[in-house]
C-alpha atoms as a PDB file:
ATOM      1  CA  UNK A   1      29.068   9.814  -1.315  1.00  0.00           C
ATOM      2  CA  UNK A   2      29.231  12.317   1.589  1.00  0.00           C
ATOM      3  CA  UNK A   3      25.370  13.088   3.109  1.00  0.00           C
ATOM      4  CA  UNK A   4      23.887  15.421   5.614  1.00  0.00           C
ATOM      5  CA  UNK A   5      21.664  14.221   7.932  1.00  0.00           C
ATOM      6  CA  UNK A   6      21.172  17.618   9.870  1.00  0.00           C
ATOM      7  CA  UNK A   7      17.283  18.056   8.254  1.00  0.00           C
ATOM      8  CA  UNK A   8      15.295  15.584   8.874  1.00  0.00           C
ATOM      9  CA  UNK A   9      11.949  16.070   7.026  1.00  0.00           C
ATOM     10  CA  UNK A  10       9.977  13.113   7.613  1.00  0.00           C
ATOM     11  CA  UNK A  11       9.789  10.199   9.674  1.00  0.00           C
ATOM     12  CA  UNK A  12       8.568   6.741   9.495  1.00  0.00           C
ATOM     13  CA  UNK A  13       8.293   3.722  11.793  1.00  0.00           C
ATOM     14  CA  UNK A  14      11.456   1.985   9.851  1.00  0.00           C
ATOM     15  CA  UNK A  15      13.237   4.988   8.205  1.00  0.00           C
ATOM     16  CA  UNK A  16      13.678   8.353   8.423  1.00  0.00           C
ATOM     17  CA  UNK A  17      13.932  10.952   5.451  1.00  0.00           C
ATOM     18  CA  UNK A  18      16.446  13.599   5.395  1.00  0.00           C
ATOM     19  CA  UNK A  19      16.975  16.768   2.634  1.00  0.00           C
ATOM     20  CA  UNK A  20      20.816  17.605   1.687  1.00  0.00           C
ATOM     21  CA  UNK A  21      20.804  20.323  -0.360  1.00  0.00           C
ATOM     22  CA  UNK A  22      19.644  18.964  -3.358  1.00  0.00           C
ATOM     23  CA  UNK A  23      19.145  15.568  -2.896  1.00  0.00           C
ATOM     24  CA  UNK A  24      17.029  13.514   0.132  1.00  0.00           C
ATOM     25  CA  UNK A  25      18.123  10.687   1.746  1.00  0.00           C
ATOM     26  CA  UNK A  26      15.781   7.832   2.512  1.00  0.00           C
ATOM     27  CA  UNK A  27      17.502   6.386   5.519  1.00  0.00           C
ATOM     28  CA  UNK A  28      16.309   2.873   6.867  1.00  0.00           C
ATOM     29  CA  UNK A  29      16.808   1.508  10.183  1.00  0.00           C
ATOM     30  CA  UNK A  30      19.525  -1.294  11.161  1.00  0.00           C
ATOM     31  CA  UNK A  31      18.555  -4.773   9.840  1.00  0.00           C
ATOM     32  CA  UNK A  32      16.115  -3.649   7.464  1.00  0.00           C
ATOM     33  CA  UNK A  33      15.996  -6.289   4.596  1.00  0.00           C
ATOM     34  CA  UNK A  34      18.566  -5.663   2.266  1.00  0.00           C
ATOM     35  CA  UNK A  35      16.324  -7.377  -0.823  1.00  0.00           C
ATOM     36  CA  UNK A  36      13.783  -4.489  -0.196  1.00  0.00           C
ATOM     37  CA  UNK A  37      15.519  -2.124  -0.144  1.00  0.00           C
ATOM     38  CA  UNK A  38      17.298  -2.966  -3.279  1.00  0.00           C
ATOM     39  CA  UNK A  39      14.145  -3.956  -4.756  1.00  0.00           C
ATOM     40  CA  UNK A  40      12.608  -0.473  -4.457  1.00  0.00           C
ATOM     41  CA  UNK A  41      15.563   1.346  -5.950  1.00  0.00           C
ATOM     42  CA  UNK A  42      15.354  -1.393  -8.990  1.00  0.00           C
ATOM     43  CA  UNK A  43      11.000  -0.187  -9.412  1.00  0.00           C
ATOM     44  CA  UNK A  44      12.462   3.304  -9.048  1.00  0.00           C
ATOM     45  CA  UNK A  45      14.868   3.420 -11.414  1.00  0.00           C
ATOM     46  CA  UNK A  46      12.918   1.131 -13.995  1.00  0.00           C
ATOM     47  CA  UNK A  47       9.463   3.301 -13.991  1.00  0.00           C
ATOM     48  CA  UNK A  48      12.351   6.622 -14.030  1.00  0.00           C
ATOM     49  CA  UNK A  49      13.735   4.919 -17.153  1.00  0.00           C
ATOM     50  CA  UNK A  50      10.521   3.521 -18.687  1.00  0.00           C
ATOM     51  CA  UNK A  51       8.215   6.519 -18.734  1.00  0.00           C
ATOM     52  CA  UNK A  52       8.129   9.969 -19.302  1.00  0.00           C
ATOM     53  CA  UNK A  53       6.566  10.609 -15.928  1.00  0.00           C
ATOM     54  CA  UNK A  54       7.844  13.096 -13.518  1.00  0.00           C
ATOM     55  CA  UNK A  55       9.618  10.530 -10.999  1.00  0.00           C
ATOM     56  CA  UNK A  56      12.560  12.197  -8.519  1.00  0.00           C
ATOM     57  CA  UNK A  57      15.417  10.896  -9.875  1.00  0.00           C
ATOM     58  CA  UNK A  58      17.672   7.532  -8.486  1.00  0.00           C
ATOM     59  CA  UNK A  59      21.241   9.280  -7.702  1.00  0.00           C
ATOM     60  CA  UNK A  60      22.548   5.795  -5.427  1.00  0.00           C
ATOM     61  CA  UNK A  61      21.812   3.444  -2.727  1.00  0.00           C
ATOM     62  CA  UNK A  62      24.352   3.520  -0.329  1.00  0.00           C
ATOM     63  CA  UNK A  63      25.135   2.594   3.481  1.00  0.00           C
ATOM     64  CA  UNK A  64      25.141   5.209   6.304  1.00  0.00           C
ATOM     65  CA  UNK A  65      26.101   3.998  10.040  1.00  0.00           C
ATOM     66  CA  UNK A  66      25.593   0.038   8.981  1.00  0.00           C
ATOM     67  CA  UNK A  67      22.100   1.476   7.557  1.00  0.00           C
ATOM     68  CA  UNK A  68      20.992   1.733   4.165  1.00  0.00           C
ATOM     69  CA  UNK A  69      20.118   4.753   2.415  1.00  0.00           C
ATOM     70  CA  UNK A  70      18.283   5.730  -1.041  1.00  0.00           C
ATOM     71  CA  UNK A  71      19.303   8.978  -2.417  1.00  0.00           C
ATOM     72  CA  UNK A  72      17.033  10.896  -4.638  1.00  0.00           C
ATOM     73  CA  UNK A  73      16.853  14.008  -6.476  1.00  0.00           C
ATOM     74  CA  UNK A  74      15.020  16.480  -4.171  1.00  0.00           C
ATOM     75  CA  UNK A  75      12.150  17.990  -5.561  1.00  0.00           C
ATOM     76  CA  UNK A  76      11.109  21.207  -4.175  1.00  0.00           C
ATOM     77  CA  UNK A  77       7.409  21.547  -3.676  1.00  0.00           C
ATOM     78  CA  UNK A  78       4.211  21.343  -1.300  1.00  0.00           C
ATOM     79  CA  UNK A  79       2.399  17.455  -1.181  1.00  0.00           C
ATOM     80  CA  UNK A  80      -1.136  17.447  -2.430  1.00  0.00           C
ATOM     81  CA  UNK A  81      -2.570  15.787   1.221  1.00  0.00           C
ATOM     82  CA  UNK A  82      -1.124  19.163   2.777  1.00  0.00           C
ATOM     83  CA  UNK A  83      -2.662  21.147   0.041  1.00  0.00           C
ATOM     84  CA  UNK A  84      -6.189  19.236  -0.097  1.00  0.00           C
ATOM     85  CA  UNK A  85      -6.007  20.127   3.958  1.00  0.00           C
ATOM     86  CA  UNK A  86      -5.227  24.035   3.862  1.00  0.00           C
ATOM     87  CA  UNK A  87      -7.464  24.761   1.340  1.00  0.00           C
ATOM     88  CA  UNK A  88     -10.887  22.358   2.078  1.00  0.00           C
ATOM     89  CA  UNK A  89     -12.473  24.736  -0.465  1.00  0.00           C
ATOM     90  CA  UNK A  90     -10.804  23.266  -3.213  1.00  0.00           C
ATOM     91  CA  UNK A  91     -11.039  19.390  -2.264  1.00  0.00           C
ATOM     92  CA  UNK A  92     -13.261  18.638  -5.114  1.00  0.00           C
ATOM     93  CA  UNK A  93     -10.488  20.467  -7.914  1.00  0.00           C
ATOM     94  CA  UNK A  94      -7.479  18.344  -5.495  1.00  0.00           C
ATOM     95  CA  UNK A  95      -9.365  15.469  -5.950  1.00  0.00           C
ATOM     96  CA  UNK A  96      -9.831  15.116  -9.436  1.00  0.00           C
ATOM     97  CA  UNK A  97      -6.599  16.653 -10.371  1.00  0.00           C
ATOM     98  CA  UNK A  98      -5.554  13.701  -8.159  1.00  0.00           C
ATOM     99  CA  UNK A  99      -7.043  10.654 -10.085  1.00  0.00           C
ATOM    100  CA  UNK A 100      -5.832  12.426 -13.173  1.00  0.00           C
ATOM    101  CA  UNK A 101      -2.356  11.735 -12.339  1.00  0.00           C
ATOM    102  CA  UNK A 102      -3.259   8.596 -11.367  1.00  0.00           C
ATOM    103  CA  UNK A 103      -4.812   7.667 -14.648  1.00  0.00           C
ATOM    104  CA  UNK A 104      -1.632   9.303 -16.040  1.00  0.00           C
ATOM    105  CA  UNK A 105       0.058   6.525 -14.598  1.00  0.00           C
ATOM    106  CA  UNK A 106      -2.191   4.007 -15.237  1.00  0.00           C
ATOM    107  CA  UNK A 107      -1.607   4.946 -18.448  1.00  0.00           C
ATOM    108  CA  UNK A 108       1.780   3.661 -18.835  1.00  0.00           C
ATOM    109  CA  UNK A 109       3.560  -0.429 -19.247  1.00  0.00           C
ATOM    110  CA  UNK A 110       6.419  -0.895 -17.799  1.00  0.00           C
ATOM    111  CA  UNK A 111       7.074  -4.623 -18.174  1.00  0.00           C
ATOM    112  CA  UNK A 112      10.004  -6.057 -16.125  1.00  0.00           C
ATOM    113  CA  UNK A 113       7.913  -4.992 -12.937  1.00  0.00           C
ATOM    114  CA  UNK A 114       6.602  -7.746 -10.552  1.00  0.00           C
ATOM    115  CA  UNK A 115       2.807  -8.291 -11.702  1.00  0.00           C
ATOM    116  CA  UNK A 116      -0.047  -7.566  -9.166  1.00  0.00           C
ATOM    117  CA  UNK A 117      -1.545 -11.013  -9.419  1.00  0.00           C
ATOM    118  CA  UNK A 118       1.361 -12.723  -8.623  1.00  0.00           C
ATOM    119  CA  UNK A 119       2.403 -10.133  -5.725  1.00  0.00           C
ATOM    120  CA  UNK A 120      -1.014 -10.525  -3.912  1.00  0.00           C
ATOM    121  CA  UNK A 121      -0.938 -13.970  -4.306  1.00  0.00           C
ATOM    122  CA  UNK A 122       2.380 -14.414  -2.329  1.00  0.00           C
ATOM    123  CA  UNK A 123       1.330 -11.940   0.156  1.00  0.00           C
ATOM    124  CA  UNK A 124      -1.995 -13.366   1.006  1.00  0.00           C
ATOM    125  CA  UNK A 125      -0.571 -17.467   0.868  1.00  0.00           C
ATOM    126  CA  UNK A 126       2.028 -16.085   3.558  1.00  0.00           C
ATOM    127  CA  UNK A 127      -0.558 -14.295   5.775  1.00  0.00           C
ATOM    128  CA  UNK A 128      -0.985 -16.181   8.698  1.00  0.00           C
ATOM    129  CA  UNK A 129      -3.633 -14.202  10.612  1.00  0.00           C
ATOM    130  CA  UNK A 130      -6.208 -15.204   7.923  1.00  0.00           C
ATOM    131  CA  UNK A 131      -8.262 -18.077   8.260  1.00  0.00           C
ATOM    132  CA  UNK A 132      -7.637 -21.267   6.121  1.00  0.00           C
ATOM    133  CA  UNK A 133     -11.531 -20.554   4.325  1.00  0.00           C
ATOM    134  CA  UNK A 134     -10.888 -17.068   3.984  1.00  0.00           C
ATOM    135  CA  UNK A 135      -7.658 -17.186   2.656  1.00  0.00           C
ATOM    136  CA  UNK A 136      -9.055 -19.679   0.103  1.00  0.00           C
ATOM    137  CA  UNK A 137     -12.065 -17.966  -1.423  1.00  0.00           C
ATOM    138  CA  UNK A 138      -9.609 -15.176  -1.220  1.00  0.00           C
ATOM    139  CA  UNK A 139      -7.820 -16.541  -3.824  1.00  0.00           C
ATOM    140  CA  UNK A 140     -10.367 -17.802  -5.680  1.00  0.00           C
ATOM    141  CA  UNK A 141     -11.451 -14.866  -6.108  1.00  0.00           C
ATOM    142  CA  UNK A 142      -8.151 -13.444  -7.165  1.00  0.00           C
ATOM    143  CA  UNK A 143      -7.544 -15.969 -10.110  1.00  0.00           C
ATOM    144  CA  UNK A 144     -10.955 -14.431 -11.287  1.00  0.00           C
ATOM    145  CA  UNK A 145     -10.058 -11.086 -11.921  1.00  0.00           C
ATOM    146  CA  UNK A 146      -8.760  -9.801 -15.344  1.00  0.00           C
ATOM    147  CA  UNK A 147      -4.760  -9.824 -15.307  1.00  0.00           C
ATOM    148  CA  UNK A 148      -3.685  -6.446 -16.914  1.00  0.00           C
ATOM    149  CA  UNK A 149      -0.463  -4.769 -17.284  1.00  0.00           C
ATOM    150  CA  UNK A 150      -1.044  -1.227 -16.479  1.00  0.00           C
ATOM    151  CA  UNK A 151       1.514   0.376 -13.978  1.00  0.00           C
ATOM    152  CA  UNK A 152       0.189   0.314 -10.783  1.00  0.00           C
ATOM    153  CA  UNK A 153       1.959   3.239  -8.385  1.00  0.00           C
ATOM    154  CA  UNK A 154       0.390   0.444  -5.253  1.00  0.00           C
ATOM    155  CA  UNK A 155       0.537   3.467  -2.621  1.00  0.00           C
ATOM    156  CA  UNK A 156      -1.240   6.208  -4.403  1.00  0.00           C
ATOM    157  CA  UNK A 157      -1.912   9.106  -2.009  1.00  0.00           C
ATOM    158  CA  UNK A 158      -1.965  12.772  -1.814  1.00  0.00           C
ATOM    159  CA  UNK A 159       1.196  12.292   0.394  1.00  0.00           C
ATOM    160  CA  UNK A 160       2.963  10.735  -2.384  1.00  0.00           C
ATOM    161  CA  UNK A 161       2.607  13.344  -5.338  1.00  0.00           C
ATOM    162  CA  UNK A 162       4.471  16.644  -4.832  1.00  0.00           C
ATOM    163  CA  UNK A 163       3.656  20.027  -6.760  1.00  0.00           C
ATOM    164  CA  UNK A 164       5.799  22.202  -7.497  1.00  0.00           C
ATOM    165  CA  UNK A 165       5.441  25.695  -8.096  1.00  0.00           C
ATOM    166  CA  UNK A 166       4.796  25.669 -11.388  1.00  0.00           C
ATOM    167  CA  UNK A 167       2.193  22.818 -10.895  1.00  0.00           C
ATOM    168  CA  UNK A 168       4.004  19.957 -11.836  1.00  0.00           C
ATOM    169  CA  UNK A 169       3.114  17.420 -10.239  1.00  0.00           C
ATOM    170  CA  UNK A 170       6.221  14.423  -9.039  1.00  0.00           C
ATOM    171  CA  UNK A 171       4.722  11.247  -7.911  1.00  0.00           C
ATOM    172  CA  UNK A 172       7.720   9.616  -5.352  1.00  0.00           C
ATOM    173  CA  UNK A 173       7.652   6.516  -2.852  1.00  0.00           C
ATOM    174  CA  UNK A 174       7.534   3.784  -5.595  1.00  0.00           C
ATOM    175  CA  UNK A 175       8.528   0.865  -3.323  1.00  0.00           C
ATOM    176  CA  UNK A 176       5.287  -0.712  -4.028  1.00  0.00           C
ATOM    177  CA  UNK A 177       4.469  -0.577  -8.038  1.00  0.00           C
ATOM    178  CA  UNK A 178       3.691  -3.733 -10.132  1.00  0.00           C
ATOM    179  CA  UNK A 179       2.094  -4.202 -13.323  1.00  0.00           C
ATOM    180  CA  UNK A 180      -1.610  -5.325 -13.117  1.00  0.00           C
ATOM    181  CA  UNK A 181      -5.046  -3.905 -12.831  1.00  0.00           C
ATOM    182  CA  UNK A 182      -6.286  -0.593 -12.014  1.00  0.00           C
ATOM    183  CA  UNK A 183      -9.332  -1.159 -10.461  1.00  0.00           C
ATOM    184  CA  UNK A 184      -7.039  -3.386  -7.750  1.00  0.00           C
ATOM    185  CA  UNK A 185      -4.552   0.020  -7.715  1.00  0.00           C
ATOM    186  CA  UNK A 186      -7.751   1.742  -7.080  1.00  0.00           C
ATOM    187  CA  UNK A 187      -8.832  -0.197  -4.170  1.00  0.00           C
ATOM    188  CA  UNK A 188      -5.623  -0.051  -2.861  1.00  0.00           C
ATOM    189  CA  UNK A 189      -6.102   4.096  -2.577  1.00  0.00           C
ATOM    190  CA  UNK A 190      -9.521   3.627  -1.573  1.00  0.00           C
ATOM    191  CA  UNK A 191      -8.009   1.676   1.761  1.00  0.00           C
ATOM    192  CA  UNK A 192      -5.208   4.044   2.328  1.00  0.00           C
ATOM    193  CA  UNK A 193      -7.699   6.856   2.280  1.00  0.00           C
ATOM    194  CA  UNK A 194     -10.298   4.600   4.939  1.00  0.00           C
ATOM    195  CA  UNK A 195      -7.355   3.768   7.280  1.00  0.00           C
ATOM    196  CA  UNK A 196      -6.315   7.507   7.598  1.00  0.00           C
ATOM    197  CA  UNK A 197     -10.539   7.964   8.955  1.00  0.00           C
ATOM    198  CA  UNK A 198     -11.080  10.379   5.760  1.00  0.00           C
ATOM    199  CA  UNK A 199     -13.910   8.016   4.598  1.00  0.00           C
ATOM    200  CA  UNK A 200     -15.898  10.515   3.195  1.00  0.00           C
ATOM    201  CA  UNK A 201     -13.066  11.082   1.082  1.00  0.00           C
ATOM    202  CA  UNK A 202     -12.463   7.363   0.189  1.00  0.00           C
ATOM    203  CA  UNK A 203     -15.983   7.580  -1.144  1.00  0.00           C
ATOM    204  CA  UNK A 204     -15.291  10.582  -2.864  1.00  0.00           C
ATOM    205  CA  UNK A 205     -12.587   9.315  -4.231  1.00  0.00           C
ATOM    206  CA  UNK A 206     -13.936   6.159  -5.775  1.00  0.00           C
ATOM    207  CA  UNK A 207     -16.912   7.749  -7.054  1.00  0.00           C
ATOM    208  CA  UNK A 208     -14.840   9.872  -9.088  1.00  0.00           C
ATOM    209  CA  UNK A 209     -12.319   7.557 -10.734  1.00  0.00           C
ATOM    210  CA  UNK A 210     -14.715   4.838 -11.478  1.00  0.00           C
ATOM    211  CA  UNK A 211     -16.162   7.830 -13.162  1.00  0.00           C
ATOM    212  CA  UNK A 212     -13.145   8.895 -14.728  1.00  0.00           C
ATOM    213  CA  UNK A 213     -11.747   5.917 -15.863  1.00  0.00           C
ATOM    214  CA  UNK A 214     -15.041   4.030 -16.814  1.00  0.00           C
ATOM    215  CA  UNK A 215     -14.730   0.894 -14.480  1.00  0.00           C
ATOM    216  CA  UNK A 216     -17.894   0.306 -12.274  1.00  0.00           C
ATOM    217  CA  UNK A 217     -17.936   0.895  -8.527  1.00  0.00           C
ATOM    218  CA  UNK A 218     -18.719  -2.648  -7.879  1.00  0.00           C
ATOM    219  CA  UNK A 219     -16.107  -4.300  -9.861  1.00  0.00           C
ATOM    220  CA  UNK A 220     -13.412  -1.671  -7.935  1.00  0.00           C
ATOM    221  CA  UNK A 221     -15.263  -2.749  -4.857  1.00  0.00           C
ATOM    222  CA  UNK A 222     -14.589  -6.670  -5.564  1.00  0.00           C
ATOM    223  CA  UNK A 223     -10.972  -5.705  -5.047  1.00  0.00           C
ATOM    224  CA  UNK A 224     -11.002  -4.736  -1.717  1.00  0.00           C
ATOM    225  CA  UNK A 225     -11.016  -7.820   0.128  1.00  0.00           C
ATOM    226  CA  UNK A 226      -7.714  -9.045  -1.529  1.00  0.00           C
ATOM    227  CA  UNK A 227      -6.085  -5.648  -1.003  1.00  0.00           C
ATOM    228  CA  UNK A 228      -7.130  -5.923   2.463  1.00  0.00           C
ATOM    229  CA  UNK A 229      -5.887  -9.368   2.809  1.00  0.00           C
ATOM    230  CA  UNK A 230      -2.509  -8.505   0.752  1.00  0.00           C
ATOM    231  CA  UNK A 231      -1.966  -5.516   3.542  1.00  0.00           C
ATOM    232  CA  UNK A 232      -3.133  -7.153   6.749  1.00  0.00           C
ATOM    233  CA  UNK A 233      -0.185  -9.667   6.446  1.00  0.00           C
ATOM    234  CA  UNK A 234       2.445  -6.645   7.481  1.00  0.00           C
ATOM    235  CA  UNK A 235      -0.031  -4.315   9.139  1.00  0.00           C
ATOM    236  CA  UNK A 236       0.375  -2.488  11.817  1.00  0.00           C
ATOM    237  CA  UNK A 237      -1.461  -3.843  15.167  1.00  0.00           C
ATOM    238  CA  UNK A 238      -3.678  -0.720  15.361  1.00  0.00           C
ATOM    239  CA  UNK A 239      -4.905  -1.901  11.142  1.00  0.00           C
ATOM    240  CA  UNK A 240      -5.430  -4.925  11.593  1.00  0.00           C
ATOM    241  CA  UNK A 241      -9.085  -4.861  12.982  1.00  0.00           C
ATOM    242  CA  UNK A 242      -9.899  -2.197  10.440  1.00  0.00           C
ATOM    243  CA  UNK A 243      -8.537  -4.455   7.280  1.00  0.00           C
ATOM    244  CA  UNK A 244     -10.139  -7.767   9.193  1.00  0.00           C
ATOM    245  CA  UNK A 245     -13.725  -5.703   8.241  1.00  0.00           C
ATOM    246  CA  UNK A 246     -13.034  -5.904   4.486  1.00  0.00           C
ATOM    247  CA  UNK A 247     -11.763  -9.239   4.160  1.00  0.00           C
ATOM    248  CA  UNK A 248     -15.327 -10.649   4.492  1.00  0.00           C
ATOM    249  CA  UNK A 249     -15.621 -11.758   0.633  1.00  0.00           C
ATOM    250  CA  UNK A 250     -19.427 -12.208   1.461  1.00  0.00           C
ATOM    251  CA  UNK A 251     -19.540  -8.416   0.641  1.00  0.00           C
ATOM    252  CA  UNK A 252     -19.399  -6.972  -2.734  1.00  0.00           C
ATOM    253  CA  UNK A 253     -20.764 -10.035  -4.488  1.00  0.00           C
END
């Protein structure tokens, strides 16, 4: 498969994303792990297959300079998080427009995927800046929760859904979706939103899909600590204070 790399259109700490014409290229840096990278291709292609949801489609995985690459269907459109900032006026319509698609998702089993439970288990057993205590109730509180099997996108933001002009809205970067339980899904937004400083939005934001989709703010809430805990294993230095704030399971009781 022959690629252009001449337009770059976004860049990342390990990859770098390119548009050819029709397609964009996802390329990582050297060394990357190969089981990743493969892995997210393999959630790509199963929630493309699985759903009717508008998902840029898989066209090959592929090496590029002893790099690999993903190579997607390009879809032509603005991102939401640009949108929401150019027009402030219209936040509130973003917004819930927003956690519609994200209850569109939510929506939707696809089965074969890794379960949530089981993912922030893993990550939080191989944390090692976590206390032995903390890591513990952690996981206490985990087994707790309800297991579900709803897909769960796992980075949900406005920079992730793409509108086209005829207001469709594509939802790409699925690298991180599992089956499981969307109040976790939704605390996993809620943090995405906190880290970027928008926390009036994060509050925002929960207010309106616990209202939405009928879970209470406090059992969303209860999530946070282990999504905080499931992140601040692979965080980057300048997060890691921020998530060690939220892993206090004292909170939220």
């Amino acid at each position: 498969m022959e690629l252009n790399l001449n337009n770059p259109i976004a860049e990342r700490k390990n990859k770098t994303v390119y548009r050819d014409e029709n397609k964009t290229i996802k390329l990582f840096i050297e060394n990357y792990s190969k089981a990743d990278i493969l892995n997210e291709a393999l959630n790509q292609a199963r929630v493309e297959e699985g759903t009717d949801l508008k998902v840029p489609k898989l066209l090959g995985v592929t090496m590029v300079n002893n790099r690999w690459a993903l190579v997607s269907e390009y879809v032509e459109g603005r991102t939401l998080e640009s949108l929401m900032e150019e027009q402030p006026e219209k936040q509130d319509d973003y917004l819930n427009w927003f956690v519609d698609i994200q209850l569109e998702i939510l929506g939707k089993s696809v089965p074969l995927l890794t379960r949530m439970h089981e993912k922030f288990k893993r990550k939080i057993n191989a944390a090692e800046n976590i206390e032995y205590n903390t890591k513990y109730e952690l996981l206490q509180r985990l087994d707790g929760m309800k297991v579900r099997t709803k897909l769960c996108h796992g980075d949900f933001n406005p920079s992730n859904v793409i509108i086209t002009e005829n207001n469709e809205a594509y939802v790409i970067d699925w690298a991180h979706v599992t089956q499981g339980n969307a109040a976790g899904d939704c605390a996993r937004t809620y943090l995405l939103f906190s880290i970027a400083g928008k926390q009036d939005l994060a509050d925002k934001y929960l207010r309106v899909f616990s209202e939405k989709i009928g879970i209470e703010m406090a059992e969303i809430q209860r999530w946070i600590p282990i999504v905080a805990a499931s992140q601040k294993s692979k965080a980057k230095p300048e997060e890691q204070d921020f998530l060690e704030k939220w892993i206090d399971v004292v909170d939220y009781q």
